[in-house]
C-alpha atoms as a PDB file:
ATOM      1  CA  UNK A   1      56.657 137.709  57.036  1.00  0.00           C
ATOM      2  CA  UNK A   2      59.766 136.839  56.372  1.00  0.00           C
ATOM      3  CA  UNK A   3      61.184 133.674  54.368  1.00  0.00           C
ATOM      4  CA  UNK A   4      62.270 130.187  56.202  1.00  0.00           C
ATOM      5  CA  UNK A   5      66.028 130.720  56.278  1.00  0.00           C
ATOM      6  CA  UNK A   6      66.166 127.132  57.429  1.00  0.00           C
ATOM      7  CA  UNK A   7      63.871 125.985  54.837  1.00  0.00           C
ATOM      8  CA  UNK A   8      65.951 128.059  51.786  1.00  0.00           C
ATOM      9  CA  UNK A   9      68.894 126.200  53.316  1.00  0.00           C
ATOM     10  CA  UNK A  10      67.194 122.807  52.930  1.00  0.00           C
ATOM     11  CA  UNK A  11      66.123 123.485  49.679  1.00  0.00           C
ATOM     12  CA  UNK A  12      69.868 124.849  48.479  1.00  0.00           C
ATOM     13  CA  UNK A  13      71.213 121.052  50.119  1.00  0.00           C
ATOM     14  CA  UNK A  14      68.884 119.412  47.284  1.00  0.00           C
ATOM     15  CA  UNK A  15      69.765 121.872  44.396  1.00  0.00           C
ATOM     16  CA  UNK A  16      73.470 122.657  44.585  1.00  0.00           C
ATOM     17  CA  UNK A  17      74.258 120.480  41.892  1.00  0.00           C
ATOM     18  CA  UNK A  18      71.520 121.747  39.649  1.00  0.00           C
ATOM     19  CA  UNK A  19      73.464 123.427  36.376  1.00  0.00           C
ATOM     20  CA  UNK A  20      72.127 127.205  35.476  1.00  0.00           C
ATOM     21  CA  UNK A  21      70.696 126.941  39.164  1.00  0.00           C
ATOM     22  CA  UNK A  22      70.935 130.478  40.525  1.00  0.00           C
ATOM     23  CA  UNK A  23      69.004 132.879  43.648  1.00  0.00           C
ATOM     24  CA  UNK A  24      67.183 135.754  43.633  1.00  0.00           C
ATOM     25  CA  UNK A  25      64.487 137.508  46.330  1.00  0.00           C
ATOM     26  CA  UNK A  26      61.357 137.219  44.887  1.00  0.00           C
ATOM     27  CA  UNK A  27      57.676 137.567  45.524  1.00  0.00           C
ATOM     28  CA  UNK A  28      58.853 138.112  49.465  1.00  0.00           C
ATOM     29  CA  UNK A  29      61.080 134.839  49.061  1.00  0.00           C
ATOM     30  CA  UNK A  30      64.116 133.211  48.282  1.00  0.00           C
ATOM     31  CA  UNK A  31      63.546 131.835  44.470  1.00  0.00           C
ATOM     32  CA  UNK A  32      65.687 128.893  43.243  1.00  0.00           C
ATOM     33  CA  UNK A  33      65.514 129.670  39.294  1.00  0.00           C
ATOM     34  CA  UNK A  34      66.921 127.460  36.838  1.00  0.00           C
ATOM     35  CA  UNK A  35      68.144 128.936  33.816  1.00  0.00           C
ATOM     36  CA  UNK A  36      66.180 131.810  34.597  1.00  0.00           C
ATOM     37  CA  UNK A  37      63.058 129.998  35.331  1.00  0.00           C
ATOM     38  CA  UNK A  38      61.299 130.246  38.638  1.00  0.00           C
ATOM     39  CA  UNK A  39      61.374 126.176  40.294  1.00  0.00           C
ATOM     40  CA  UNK A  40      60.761 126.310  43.397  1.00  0.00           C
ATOM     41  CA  UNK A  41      61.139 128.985  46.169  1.00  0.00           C
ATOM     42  CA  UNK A  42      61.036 129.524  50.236  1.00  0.00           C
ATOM     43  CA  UNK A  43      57.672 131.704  50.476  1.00  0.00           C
ATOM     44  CA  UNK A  44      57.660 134.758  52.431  1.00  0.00           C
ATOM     45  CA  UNK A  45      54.214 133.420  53.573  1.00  0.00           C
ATOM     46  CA  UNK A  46      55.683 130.283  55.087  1.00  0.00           C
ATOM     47  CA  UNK A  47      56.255 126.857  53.369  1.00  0.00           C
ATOM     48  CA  UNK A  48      56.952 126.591  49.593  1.00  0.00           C
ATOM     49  CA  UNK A  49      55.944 128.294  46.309  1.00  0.00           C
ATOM     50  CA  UNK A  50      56.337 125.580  43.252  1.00  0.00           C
ATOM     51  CA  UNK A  51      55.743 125.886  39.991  1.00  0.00           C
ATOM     52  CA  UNK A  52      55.069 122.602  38.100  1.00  0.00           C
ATOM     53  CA  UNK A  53      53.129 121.828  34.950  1.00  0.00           C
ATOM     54  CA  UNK A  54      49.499 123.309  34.919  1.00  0.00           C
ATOM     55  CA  UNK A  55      48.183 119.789  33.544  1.00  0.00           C
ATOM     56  CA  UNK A  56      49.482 118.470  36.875  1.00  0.00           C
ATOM     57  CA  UNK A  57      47.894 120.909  39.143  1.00  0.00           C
ATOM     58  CA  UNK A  58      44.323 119.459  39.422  1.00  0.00           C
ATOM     59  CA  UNK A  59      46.240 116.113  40.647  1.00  0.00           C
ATOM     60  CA  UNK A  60      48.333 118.119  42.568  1.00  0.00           C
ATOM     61  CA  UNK A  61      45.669 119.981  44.318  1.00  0.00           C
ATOM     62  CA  UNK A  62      44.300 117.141  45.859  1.00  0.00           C
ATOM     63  CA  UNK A  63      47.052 116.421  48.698  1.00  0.00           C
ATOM     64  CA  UNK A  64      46.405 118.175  51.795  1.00  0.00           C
ATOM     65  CA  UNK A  65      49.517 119.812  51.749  1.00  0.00           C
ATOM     66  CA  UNK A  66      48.899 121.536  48.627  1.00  0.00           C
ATOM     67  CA  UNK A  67      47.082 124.676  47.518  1.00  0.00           C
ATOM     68  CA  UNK A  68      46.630 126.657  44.313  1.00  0.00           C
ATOM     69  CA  UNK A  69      49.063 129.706  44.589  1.00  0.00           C
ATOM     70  CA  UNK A  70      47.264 133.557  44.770  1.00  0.00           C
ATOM     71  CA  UNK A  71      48.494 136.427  43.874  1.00  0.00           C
ATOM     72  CA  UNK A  72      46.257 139.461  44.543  1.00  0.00           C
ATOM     73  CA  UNK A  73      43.902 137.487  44.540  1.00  0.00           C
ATOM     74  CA  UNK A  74      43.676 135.793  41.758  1.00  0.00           C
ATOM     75  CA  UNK A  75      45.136 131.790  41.483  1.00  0.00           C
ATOM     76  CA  UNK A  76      47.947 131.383  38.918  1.00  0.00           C
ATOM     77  CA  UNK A  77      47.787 128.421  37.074  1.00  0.00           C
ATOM     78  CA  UNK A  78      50.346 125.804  37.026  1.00  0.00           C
ATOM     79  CA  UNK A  79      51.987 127.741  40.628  1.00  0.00           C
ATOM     80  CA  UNK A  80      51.336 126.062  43.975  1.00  0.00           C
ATOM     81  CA  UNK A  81      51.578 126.855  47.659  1.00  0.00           C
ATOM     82  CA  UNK A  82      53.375 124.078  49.771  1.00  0.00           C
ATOM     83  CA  UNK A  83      52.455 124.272  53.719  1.00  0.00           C
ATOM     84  CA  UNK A  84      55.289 123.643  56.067  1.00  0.00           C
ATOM     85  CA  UNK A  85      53.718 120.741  57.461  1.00  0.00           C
ATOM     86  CA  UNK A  86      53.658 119.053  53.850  1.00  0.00           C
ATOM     87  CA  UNK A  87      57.753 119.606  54.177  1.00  0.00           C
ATOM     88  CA  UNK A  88      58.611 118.252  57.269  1.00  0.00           C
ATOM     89  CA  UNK A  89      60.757 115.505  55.924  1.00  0.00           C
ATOM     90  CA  UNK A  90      63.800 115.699  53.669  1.00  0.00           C
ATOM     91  CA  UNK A  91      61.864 113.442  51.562  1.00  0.00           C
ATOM     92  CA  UNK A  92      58.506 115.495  51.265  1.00  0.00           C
ATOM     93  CA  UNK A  93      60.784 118.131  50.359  1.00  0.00           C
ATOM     94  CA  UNK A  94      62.971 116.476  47.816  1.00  0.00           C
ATOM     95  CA  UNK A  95      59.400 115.526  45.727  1.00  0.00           C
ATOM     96  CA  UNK A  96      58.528 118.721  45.671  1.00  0.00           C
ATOM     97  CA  UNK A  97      61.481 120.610  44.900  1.00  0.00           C
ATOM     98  CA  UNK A  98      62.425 117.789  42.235  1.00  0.00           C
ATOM     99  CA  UNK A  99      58.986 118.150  40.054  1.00  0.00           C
ATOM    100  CA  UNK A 100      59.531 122.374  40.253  1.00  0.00           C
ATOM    101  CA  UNK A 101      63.321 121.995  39.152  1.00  0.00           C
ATOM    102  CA  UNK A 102      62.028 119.155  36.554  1.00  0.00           C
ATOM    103  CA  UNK A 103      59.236 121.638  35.034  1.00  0.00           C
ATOM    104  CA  UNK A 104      61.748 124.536  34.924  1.00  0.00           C
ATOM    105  CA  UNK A 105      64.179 122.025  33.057  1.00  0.00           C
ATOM    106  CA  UNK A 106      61.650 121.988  30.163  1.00  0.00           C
ATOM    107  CA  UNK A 107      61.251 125.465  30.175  1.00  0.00           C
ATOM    108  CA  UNK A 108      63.197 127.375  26.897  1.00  0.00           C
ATOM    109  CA  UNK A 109      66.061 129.477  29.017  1.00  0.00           C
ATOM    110  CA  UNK A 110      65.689 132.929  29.526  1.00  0.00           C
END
């Protein structure tokens, strides 16, 4: 499956200020990486892929819109899967993209 071209366009809209913000195909997606750290991305299974703080992710977890991400698999902490559904408004998908953009922030630059 492809990625959401409308979705990666929604998500560019929220991020095209973002400094060091730069794109890359990844994982079947379109990544949004800031300073070379994955944030946020348009899934090539559909909805979002996030990466936020693990400490967060048990909180996270618990919306209905909100998965623990696989990868062959195996769940990778501190990555989750967004469904579609949970990004229907510009606002359900500013929240999400702003805590992965915020978490890559306080990442060291790569």
């Amino acid at each position: 499956m492809a990625y959401d071209e409308e979705l990666a366009h929604r998500i560019r809209s929220i991020v095209r200020d973002e400094p060091g913000l730069t794109e890359r195909r990844m994982f079947g997606g379109l990544a949004f990486l800031v300073h070379g750290n994955l944030a946020v991305s348009a899934s090539g299974r559909g909805g979002l892929l996030l990466r936020v703080d693990p400490a967060d992710t048990p909180a996270l977890v618990q919306r209905p819109e909100a998965t623990r991400f696989q990868m062959r698999g195996r769940e990778l902490r501190g990555w989750l899967h967004i469904d579609a559904d949970g990004l229907a408004t510009t606002r359900q998908l500013r929240s999400w993209v702003s805590r992965g953009i915020g978490y890559a922030r306080s990442l060291p630059a790569k």
